[in-house]
C-alpha atoms as a PDB file:
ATOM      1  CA  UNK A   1      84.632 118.133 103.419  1.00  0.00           C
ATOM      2  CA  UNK A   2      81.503 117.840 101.282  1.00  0.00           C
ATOM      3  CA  UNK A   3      81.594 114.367  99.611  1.00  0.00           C
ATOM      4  CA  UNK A   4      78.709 115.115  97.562  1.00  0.00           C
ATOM      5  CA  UNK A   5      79.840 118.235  95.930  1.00  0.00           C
ATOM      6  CA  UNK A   6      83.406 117.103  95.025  1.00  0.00           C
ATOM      7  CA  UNK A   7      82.102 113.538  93.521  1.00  0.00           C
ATOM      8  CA  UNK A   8      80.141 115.907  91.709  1.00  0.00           C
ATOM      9  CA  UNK A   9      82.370 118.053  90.870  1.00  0.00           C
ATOM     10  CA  UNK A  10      85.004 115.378  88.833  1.00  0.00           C
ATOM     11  CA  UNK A  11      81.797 113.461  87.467  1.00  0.00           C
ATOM     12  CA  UNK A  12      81.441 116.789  85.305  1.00  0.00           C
ATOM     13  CA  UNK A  13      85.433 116.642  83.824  1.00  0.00           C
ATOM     14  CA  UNK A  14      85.332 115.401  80.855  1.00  0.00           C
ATOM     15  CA  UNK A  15      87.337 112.779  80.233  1.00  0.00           C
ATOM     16  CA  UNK A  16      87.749 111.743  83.729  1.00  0.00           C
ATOM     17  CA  UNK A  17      91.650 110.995  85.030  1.00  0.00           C
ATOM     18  CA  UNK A  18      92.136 107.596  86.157  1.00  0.00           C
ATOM     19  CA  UNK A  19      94.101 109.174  89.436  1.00  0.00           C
ATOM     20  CA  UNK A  20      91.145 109.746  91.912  1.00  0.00           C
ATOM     21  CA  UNK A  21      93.448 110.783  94.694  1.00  0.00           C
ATOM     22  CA  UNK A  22      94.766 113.926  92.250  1.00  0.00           C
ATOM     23  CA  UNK A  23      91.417 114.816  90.901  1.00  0.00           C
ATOM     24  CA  UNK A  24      90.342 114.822  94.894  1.00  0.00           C
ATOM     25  CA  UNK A  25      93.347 116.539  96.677  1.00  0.00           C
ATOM     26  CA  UNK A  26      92.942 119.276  93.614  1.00  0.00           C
ATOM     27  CA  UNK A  27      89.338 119.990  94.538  1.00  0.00           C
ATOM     28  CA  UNK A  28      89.988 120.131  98.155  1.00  0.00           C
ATOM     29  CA  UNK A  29      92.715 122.357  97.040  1.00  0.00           C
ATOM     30  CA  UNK A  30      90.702 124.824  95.555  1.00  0.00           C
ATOM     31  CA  UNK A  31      87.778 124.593  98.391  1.00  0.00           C
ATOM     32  CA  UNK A  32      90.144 124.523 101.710  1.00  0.00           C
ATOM     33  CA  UNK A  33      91.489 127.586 102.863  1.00  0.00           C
ATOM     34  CA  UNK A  34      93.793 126.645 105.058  1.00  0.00           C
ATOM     35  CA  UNK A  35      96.124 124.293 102.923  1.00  0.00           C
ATOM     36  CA  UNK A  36      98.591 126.092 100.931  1.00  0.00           C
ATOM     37  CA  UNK A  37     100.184 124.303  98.071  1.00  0.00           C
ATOM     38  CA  UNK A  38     103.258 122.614 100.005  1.00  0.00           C
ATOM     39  CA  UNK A  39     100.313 121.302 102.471  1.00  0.00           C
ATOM     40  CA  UNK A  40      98.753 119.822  99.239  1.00  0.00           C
ATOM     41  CA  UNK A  41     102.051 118.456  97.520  1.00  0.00           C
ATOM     42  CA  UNK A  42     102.380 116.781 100.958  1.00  0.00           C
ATOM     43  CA  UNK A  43      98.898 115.381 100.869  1.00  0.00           C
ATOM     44  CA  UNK A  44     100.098 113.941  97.935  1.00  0.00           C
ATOM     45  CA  UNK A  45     102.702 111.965  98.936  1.00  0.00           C
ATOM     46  CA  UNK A  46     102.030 110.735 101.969  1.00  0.00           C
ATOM     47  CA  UNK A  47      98.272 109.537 100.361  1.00  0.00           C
ATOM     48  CA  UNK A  48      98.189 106.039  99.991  1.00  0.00           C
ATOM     49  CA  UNK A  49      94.540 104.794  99.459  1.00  0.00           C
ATOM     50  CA  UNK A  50      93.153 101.589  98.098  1.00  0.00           C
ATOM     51  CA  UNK A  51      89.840 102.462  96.233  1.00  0.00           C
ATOM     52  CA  UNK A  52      87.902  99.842  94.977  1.00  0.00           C
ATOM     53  CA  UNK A  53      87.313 100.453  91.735  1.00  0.00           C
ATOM     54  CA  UNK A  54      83.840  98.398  91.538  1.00  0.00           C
ATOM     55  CA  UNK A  55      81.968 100.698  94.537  1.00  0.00           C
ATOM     56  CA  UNK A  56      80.452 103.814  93.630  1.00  0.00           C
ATOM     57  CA  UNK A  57      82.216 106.822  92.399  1.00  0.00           C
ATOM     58  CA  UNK A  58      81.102 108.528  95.637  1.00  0.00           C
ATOM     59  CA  UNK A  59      82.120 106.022  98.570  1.00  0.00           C
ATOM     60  CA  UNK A  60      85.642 106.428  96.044  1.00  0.00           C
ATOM     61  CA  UNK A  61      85.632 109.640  96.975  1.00  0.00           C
ATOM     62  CA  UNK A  62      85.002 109.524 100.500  1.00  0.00           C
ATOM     63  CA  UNK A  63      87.866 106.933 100.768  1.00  0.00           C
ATOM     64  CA  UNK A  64      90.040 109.294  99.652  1.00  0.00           C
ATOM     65  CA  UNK A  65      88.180 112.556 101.648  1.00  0.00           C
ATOM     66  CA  UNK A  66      88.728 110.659 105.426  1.00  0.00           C
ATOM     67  CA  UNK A  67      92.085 109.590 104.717  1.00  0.00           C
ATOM     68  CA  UNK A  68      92.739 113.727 103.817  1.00  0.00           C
ATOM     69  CA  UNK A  69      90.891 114.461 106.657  1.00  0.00           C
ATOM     70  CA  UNK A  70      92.997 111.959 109.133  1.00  0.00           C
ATOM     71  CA  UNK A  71      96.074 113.075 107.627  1.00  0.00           C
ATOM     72  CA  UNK A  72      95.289 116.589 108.546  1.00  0.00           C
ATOM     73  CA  UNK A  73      94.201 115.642 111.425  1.00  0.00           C
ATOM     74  CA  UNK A  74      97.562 113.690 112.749  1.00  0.00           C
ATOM     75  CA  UNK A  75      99.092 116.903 111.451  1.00  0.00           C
ATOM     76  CA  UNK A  76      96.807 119.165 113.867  1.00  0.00           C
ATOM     77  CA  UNK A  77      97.993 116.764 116.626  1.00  0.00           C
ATOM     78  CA  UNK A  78     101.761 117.329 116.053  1.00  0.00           C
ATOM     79  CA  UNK A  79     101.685 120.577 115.845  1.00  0.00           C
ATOM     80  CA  UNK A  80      99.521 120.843 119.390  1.00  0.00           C
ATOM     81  CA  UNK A  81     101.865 118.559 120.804  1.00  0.00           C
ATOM     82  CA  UNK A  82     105.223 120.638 119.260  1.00  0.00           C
END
């Protein structure tokens, strides 16, 4: 998932939300074809990522990117394995 384009995208919402991991999953909602909205609701609550608030904006937002992708990922293993 492009880091770049999606830090860019929620430096441009005005005012920004103070929950990163929404403002991230709802981008890669929007950009990922293949999660539907109960694959994004699940994102959601099995996301648990500590983002340091004092690093860049960007290195928040791949924080919260990899542990999307490695969630996905896990999933893409069960279901090989099912």
């Amino acid at each position: 998932m492009p880091v770049k384009s999606i830090t860019a995208a929620i430096q441009t919402e005005q005012p920004l939300e103070t929950d990163l991991e929404a403002q991230v999953l709802r981008i890669v909602a929007r950009k990922a074809d293949r999660l539907a909205t109960p694959d994004i609701l699940e994102l959601r609550a099995q996301l648990d990522v500590n983002v340091a608030e004092q690093v860049p904006l960007r290195q928040q937002v791949r924080t919260v990117v990899d542990a999307i992708s490695e969630t996905v990922a896990t999933w893409d293993q069960q279901e090989m394995g099912a």
